[in-house]
C-alpha atoms as a PDB file:
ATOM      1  CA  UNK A   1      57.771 -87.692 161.111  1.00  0.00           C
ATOM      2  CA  UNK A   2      58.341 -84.867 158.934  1.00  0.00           C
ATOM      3  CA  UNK A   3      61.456 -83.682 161.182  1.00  0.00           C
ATOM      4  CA  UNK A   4      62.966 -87.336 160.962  1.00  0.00           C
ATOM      5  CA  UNK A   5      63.212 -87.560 156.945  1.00  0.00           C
ATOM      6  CA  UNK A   6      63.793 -83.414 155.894  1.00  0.00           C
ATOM      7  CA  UNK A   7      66.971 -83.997 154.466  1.00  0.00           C
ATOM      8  CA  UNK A   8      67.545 -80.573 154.137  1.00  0.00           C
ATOM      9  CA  UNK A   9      66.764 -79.814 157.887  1.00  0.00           C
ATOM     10  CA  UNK A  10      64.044 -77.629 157.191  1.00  0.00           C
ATOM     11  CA  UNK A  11      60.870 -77.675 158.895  1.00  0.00           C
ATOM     12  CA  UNK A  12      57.337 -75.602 158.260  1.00  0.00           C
ATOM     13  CA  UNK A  13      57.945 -73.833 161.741  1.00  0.00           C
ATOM     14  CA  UNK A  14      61.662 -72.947 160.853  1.00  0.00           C
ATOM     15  CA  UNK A  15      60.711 -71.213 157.458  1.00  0.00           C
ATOM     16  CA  UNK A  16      57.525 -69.840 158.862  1.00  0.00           C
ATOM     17  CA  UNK A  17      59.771 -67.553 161.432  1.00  0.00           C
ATOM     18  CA  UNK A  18      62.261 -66.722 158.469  1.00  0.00           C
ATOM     19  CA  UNK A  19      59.479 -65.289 155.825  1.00  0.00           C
ATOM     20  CA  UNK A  20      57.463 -64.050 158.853  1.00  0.00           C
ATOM     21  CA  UNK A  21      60.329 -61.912 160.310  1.00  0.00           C
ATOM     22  CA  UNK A  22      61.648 -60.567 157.391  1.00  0.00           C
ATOM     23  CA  UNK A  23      64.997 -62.864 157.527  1.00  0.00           C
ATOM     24  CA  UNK A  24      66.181 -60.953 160.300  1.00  0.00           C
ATOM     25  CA  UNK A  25      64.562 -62.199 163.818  1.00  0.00           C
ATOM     26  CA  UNK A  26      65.055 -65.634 163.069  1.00  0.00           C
ATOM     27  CA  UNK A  27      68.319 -65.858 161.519  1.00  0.00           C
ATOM     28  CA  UNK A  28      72.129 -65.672 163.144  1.00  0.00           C
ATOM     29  CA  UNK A  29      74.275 -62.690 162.197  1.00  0.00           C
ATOM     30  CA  UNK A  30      76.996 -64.465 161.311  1.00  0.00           C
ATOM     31  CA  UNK A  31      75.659 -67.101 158.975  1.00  0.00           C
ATOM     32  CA  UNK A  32      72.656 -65.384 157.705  1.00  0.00           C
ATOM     33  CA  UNK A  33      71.152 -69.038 158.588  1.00  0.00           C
ATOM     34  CA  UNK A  34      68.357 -69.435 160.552  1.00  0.00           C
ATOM     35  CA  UNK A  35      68.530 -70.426 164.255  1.00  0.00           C
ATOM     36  CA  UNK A  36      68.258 -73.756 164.942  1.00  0.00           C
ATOM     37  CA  UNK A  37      65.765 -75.269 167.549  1.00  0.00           C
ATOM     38  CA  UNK A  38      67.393 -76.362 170.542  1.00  0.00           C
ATOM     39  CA  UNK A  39      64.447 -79.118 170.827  1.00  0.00           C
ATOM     40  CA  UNK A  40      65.264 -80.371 167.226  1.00  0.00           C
ATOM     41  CA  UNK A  41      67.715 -82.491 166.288  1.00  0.00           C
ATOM     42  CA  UNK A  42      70.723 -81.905 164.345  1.00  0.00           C
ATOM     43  CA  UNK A  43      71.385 -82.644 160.711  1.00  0.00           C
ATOM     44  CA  UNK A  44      73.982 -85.920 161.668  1.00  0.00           C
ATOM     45  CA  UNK A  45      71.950 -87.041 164.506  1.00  0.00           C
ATOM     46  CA  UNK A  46      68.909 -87.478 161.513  1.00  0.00           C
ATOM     47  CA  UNK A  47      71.408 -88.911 159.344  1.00  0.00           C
ATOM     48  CA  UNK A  48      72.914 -91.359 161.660  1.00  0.00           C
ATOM     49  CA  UNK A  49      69.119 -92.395 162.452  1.00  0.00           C
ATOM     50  CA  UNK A  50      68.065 -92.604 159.024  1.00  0.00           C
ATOM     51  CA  UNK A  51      71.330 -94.994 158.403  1.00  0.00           C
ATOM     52  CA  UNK A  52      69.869 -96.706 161.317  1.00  0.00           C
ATOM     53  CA  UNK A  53      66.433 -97.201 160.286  1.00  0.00           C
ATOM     54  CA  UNK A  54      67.593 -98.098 156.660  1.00  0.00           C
ATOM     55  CA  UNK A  55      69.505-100.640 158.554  1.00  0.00           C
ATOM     56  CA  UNK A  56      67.173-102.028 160.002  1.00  0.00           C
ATOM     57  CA  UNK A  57      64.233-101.941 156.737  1.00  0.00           C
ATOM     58  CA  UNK A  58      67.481-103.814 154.669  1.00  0.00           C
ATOM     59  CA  UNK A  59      67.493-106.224 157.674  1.00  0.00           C
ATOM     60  CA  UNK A  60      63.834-106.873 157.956  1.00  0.00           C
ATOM     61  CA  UNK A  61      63.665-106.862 153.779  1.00  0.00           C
ATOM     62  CA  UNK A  62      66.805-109.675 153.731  1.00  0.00           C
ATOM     63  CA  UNK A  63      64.857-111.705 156.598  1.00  0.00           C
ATOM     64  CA  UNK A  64      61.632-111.406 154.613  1.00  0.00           C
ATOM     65  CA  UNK A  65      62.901-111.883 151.741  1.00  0.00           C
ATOM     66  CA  UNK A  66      64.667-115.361 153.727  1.00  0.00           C
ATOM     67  CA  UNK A  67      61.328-116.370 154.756  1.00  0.00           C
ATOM     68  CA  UNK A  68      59.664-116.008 151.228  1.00  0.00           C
ATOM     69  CA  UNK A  69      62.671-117.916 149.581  1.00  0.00           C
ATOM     70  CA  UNK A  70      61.813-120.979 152.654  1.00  0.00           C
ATOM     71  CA  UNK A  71      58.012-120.661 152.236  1.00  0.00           C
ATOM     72  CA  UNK A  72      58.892-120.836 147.913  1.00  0.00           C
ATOM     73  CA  UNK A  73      61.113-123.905 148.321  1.00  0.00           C
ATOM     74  CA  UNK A  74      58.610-125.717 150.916  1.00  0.00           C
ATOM     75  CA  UNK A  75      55.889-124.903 148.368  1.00  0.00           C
ATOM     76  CA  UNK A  76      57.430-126.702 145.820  1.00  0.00           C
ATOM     77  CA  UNK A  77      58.464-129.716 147.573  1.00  0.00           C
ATOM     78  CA  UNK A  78      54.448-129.722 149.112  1.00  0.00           C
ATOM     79  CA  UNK A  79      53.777-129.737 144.829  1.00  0.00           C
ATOM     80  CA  UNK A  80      56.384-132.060 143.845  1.00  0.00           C
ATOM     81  CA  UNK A  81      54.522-134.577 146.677  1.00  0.00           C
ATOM     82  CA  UNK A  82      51.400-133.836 145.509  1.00  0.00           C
ATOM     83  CA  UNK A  83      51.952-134.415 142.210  1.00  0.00           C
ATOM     84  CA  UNK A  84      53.977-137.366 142.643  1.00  0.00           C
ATOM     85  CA  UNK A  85      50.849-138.189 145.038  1.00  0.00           C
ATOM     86  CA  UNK A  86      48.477-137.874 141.772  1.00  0.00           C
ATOM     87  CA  UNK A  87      50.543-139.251 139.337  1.00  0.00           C
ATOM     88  CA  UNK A  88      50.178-142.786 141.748  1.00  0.00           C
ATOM     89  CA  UNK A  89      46.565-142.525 141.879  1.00  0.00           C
ATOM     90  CA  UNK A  90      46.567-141.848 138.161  1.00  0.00           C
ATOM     91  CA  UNK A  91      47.490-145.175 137.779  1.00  0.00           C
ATOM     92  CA  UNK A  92      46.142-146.882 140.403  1.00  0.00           C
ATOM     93  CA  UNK A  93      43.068-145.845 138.293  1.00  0.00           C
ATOM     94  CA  UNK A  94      43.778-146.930 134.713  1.00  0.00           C
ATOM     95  CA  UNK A  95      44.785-150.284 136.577  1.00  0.00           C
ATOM     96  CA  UNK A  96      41.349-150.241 138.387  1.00  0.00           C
ATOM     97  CA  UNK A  97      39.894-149.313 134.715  1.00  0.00           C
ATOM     98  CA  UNK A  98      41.799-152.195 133.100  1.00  0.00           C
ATOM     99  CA  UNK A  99      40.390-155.097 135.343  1.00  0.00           C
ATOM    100  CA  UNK A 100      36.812-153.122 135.458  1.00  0.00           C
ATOM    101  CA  UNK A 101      36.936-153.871 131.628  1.00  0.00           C
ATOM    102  CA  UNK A 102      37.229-157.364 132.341  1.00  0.00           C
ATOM    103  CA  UNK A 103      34.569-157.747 134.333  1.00  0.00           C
ATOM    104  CA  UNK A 104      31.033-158.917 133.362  1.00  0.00           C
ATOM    105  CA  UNK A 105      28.086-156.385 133.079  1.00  0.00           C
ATOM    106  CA  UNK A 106      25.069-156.477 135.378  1.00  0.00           C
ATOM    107  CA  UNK A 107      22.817-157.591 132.691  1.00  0.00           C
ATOM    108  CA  UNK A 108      24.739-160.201 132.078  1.00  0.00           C
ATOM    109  CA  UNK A 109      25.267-161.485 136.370  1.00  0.00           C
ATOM    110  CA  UNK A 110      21.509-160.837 136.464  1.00  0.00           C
ATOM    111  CA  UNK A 111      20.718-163.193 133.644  1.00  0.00           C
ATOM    112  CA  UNK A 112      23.607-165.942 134.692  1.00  0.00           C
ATOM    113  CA  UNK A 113      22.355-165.910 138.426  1.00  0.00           C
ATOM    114  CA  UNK A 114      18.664-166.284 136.714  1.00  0.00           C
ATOM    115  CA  UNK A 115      19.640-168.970 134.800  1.00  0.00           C
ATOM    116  CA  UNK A 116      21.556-170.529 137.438  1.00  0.00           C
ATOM    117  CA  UNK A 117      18.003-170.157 139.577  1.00  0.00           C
ATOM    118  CA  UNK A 118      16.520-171.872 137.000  1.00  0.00           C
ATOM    119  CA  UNK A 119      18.265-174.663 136.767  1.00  0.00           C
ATOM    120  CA  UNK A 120      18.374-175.212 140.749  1.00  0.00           C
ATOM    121  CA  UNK A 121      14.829-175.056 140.683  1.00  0.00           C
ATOM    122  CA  UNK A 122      14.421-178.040 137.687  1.00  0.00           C
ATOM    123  CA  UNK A 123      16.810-180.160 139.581  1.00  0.00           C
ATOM    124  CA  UNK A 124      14.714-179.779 142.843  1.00  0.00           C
ATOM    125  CA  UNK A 125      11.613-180.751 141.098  1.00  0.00           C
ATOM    126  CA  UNK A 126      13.003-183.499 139.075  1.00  0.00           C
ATOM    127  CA  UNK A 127      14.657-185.052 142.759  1.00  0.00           C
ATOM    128  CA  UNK A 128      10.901-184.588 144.171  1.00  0.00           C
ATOM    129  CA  UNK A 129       9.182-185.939 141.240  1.00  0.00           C
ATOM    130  CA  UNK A 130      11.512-189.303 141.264  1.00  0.00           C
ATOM    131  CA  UNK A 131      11.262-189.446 145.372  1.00  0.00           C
ATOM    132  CA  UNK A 132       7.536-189.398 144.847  1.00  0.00           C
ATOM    133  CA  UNK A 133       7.240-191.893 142.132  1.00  0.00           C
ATOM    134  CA  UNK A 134       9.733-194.353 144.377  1.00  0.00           C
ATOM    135  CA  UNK A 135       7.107-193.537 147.597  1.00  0.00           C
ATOM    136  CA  UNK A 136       4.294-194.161 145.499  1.00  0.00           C
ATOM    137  CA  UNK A 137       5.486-197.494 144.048  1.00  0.00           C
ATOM    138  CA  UNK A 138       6.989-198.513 147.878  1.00  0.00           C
ATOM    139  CA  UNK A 139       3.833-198.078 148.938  1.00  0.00           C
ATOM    140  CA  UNK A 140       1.690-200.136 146.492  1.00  0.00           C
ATOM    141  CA  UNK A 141       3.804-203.182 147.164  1.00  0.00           C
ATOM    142  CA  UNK A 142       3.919-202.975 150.623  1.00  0.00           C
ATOM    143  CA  UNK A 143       0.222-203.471 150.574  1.00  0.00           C
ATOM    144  CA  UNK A 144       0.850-206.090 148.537  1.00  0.00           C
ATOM    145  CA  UNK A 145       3.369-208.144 150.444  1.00  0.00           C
ATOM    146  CA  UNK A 146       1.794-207.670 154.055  1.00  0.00           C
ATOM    147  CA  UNK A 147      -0.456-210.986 153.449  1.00  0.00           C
ATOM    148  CA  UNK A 148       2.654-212.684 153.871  1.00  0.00           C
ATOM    149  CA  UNK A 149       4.679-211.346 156.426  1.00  0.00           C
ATOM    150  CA  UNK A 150       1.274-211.502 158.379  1.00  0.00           C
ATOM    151  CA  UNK A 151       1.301-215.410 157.794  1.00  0.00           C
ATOM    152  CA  UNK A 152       4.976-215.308 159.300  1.00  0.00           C
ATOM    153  CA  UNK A 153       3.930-213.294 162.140  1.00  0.00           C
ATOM    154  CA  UNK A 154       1.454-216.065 163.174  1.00  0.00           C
ATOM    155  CA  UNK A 155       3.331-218.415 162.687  1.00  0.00           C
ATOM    156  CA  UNK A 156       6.277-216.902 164.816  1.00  0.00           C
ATOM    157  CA  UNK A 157       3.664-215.928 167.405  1.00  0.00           C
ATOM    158  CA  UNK A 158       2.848-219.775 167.750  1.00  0.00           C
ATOM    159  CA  UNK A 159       6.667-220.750 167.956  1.00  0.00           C
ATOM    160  CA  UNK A 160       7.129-217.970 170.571  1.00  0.00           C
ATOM    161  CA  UNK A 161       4.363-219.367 172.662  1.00  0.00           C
ATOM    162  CA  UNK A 162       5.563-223.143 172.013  1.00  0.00           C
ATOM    163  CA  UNK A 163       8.712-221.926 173.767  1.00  0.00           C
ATOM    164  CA  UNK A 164       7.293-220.270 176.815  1.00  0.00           C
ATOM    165  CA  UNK A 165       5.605-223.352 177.597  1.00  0.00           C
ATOM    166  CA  UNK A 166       8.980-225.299 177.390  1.00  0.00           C
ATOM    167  CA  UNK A 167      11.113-222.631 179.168  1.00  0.00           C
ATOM    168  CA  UNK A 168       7.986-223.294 181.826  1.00  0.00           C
ATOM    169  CA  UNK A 169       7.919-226.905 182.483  1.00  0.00           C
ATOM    170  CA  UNK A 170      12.362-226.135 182.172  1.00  0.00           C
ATOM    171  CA  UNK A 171      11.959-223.616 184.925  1.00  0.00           C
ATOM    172  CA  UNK A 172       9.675-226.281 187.165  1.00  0.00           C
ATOM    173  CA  UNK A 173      12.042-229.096 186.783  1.00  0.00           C
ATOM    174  CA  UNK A 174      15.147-226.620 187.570  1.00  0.00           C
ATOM    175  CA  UNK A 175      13.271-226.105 190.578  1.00  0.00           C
ATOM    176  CA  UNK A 176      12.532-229.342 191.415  1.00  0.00           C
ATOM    177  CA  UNK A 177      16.108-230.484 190.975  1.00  0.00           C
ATOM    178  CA  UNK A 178      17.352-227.115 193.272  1.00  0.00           C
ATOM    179  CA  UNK A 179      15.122-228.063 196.226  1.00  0.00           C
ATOM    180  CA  UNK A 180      16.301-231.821 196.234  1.00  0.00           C
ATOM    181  CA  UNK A 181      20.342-230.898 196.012  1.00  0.00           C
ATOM    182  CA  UNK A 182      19.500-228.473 199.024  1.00  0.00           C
ATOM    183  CA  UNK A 183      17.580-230.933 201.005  1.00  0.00           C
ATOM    184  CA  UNK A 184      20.134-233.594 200.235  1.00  0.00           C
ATOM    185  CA  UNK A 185      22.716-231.098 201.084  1.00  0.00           C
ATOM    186  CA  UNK A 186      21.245-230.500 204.213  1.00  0.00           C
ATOM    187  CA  UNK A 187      20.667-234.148 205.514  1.00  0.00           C
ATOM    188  CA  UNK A 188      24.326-234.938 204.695  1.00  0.00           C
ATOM    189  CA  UNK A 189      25.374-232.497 207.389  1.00  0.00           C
ATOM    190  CA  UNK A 190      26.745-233.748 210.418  1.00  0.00           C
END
């Protein structure tokens, strides 16, 4: 890596064989340079790929930097819904908190529904009390009045059996009266 961003395009070896060899072994005669490695690359081949990878780090900052600037906006529409989200329930809540207000308090549902109890109770009592007064007085007079519906039973008994005994001798007579039309009907024949 070292080779890649020595901007002066000198390396550890390089100096190394110039302070080792006195200047002279390692160095051209013309320049008074020092050799260059064959196996190294040259000073414009390191710029032209440092211009390349600085390309490419401006090209990966811009589309980072893109993506941020997408992920920032998204973020704040995400909050602006959320908040508009909250600021909804906010007052679905204070309405929710207005009717609660309204409302009555368990103390006073628990002693309504008691009194209500009550009073359902009282009514039942005073329906069974009256119903049992009104049996109680039904059945004292119909003791009373069964001497005379007996009487009337008797004497319907005797009517009922009065007519028997006429429907009887009616039935005999019908008979009577049947037998002679047939026999006449009969003797008529020719």
């Amino acid at each position: 890596m070292s080779k890649i961003f020595d901007p002066e395009n000198r390396f550890p070896a390089a100096l190394a064989e110039n302070e080792g060899l006195g200047g002279g072994g390692g160095a051209s005669a013309a320049t008074g340079r020092p050799k260059q490695d064959p196996d190294m690359p040259s000073r414009d081949e390191l710029d032209a790929k440092a211009a390349t990878i600085d390309a490419k780090l401006s090209a990966t900052e811009a589309r980072i930097e893109a993506s941020m600037s997408s992920m920032r906006t998204s973020f704040a529409e995400h909050t602006a819904h959320v908040n508009q989200a909250l600021t909804r329930m906010q007052g679905d809540v204070s309405a929710i908190q207005v009717e609660l207000k309204h409302m009555p308090t368990t103390w006073t549902m628990i002693t309504t529904m008691g009194g209500f109890s009550a009073a359902v109770v009282g009514v039942i009592l005073g329906v069974m009390s009256f119903a049992s007064d009104r049996f109680d007085g039904g059945f004292a007079m119909g003791s009373g009045l069964s001497a005379p519906f007996e009487a009337i039973r008797a004497e319907n008994r005797q009517l009922v059996a009065e007519q028997s005994k006429r429907i009887d001798a009616l039935d005999r007579k019908l008979d009577v009266l049947i037998d002679a039309v047939q026999h006449n009907q009969t003797s008529q024949k020719p």
